[in-house]
N, C-alpha and C. Protein backbone atom coordinates (compact mmCIF):
# COMPACT_ATOMS: atom_id res chain seq x y z
N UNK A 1 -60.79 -40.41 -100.87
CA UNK A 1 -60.14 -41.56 -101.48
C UNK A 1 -60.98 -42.11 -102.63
N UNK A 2 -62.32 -41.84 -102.75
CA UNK A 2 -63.08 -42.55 -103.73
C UNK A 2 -63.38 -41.74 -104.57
N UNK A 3 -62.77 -40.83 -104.56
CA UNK A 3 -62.62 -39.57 -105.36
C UNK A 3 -61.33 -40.09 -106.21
N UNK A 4 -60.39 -40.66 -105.95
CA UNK A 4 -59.13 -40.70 -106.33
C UNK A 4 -59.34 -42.17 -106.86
N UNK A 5 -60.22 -42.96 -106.66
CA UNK A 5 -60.04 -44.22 -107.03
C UNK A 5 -61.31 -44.47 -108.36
N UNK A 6 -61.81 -43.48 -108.80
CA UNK A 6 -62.44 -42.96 -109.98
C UNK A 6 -62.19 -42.58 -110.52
N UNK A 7 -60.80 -41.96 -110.74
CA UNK A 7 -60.37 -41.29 -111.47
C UNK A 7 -59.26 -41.99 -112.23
N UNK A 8 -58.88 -41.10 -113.68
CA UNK A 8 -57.75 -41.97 -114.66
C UNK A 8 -56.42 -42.83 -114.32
N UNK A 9 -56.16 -42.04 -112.31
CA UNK A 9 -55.05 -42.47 -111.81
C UNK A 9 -55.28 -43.69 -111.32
N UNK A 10 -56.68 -44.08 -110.99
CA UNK A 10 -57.44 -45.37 -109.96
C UNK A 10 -56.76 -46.63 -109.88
N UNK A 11 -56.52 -46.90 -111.41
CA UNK A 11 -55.63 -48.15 -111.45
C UNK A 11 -54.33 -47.99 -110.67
N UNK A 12 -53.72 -47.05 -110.35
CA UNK A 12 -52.58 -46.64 -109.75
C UNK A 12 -52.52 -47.41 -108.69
N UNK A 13 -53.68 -46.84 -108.28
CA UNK A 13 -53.43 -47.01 -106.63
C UNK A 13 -54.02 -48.33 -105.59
N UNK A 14 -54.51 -49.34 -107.14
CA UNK A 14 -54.46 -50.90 -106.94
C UNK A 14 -53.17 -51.25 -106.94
N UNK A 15 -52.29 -51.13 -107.08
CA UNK A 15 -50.69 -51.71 -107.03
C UNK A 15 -50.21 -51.83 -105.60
N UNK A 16 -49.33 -52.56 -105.51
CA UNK A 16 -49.31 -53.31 -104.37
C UNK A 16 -47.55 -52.20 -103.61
N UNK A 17 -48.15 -51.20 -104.30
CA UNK A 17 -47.03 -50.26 -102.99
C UNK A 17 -47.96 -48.94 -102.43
N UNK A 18 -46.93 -48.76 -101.58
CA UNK A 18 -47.90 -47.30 -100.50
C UNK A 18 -48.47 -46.45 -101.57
N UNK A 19 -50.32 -46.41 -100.52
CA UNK A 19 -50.52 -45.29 -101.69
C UNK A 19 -50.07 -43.86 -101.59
N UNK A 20 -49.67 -43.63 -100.45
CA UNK A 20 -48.75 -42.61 -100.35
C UNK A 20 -48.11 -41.85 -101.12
N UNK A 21 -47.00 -43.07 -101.58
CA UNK A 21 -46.03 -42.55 -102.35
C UNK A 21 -46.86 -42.25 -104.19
N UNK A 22 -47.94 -43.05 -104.15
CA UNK A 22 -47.96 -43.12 -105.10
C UNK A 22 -49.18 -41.68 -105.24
N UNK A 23 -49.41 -41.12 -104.53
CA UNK A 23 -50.12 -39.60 -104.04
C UNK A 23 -49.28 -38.69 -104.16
N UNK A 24 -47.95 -38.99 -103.99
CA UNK A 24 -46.94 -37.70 -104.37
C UNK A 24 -46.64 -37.81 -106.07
N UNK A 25 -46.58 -39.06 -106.21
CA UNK A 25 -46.52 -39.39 -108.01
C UNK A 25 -47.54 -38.73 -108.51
N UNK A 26 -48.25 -38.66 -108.27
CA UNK A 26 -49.71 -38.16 -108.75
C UNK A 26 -49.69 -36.39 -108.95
N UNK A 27 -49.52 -36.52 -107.88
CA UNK A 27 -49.27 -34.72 -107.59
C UNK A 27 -48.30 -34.44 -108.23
N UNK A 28 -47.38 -34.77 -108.37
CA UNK A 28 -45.73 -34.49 -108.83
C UNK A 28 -46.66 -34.16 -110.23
N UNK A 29 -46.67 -35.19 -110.75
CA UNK A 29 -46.67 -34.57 -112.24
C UNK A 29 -47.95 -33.78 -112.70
N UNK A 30 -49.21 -34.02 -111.97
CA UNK A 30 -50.28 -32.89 -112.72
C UNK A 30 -49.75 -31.30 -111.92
N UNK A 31 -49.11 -31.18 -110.89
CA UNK A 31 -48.60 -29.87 -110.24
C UNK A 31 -47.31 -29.39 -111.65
N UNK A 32 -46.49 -30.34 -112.11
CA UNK A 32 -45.64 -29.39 -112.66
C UNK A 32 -45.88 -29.95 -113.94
N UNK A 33 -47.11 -29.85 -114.38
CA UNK A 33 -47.65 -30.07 -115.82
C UNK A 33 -46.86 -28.64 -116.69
N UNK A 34 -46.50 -29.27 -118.10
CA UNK A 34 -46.28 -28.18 -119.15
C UNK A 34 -47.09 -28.16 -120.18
N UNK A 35 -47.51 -26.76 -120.69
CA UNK A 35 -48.54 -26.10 -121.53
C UNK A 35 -47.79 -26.79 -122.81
N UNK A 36 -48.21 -27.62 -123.77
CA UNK A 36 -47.99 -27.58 -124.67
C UNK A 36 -48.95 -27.34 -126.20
N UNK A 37 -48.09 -27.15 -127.40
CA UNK A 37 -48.77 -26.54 -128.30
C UNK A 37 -50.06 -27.75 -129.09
N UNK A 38 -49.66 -28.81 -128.62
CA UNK A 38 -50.45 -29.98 -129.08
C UNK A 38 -51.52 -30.45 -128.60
N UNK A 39 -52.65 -31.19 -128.86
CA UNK A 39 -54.00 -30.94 -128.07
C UNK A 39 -53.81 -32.22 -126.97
N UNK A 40 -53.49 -32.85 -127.61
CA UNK A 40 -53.36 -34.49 -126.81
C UNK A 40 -52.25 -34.59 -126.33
N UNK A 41 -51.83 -33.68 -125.80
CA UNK A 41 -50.05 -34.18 -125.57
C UNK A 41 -50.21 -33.24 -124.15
N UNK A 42 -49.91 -33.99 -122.82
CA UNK A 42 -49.12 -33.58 -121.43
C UNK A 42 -47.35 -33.33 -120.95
N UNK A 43 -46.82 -32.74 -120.97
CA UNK A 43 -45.51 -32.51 -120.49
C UNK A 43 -45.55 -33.10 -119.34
N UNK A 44 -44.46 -32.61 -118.15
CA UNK A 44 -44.45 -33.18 -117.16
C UNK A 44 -42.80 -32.47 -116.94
N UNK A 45 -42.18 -31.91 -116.39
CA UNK A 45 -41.02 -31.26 -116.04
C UNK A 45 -40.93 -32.24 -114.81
N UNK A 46 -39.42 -33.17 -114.50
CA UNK A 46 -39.60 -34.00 -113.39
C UNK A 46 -37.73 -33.41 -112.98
N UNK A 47 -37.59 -32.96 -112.26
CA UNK A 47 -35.74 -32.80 -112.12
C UNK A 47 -34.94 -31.88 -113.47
N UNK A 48 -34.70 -32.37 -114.15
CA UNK A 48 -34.01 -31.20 -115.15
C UNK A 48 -34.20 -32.15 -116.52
N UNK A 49 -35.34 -33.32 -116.98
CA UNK A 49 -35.55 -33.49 -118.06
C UNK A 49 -37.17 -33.73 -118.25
N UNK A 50 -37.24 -33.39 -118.95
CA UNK A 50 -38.75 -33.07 -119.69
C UNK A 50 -39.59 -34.48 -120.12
N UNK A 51 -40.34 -34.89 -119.84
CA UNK A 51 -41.56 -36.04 -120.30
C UNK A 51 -42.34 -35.70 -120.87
N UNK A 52 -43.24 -36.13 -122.34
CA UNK A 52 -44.17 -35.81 -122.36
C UNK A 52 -44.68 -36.70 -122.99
N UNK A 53 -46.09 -37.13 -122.66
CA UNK A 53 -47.02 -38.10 -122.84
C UNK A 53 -48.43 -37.57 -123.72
N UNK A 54 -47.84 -38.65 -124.94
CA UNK A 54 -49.08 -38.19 -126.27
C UNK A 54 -50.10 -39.13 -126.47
N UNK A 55 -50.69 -38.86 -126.45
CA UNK A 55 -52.23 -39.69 -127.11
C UNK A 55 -52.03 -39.26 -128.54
N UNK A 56 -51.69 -40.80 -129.71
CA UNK A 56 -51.84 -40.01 -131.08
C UNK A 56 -53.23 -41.27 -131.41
N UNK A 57 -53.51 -40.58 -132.63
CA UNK A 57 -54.79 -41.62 -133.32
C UNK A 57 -54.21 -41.51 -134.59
N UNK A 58 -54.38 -43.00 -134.80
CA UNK A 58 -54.66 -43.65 -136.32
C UNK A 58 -55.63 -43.67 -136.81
N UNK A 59 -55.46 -42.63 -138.24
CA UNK A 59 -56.72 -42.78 -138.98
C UNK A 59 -56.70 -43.25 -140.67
N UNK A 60 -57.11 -44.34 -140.68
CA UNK A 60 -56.81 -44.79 -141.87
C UNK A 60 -57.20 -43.82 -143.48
N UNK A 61 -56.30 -44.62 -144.34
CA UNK A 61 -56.50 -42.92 -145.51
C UNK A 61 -57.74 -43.17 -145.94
N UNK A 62 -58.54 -44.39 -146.19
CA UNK A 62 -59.87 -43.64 -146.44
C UNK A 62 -60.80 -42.80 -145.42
N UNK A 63 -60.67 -42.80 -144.07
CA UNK A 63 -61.09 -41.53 -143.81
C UNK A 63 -60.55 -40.35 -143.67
N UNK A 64 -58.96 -40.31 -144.08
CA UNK A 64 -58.50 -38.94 -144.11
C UNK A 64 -59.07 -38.35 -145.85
N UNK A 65 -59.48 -39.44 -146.57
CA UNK A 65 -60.03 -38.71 -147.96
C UNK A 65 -61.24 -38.12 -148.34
N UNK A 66 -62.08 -38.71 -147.14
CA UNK A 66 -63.76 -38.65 -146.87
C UNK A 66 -63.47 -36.97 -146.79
């Protein structure tokens, strides 16, 4: 459990429902993770429509000119 409560999900499983359920949430989506072509970007296949969760960064144009 303190394995799980260190980790990125940790805040999860402070919420005030079973952590149970929220252990199958967990599993659910890193088990049916999708490979995608982007570096920062997770899929997630949940029933028959597709999620996917991006990390983008803003980088202002003077350092895209540097």
């Amino acid at each position: 459990m303190n394995c799980s409560l260190g980790s990125q999900f940790g805040a999860l499983f402070h919420l005030r429902i079973a952590v149970l359920e929220l252990a199958k949430l967990v599993h659910s989506l890193l088990s049916r993770r999708l490979v995608t072509i982007r570096l920062y970007e997770l899929g997630s296949c949940l029933r028959q429509a597709t999620t996917v969760f991006s990390l983008e960064f803003e980088t202002s144009r003077s350092e895209m000119l540097a």
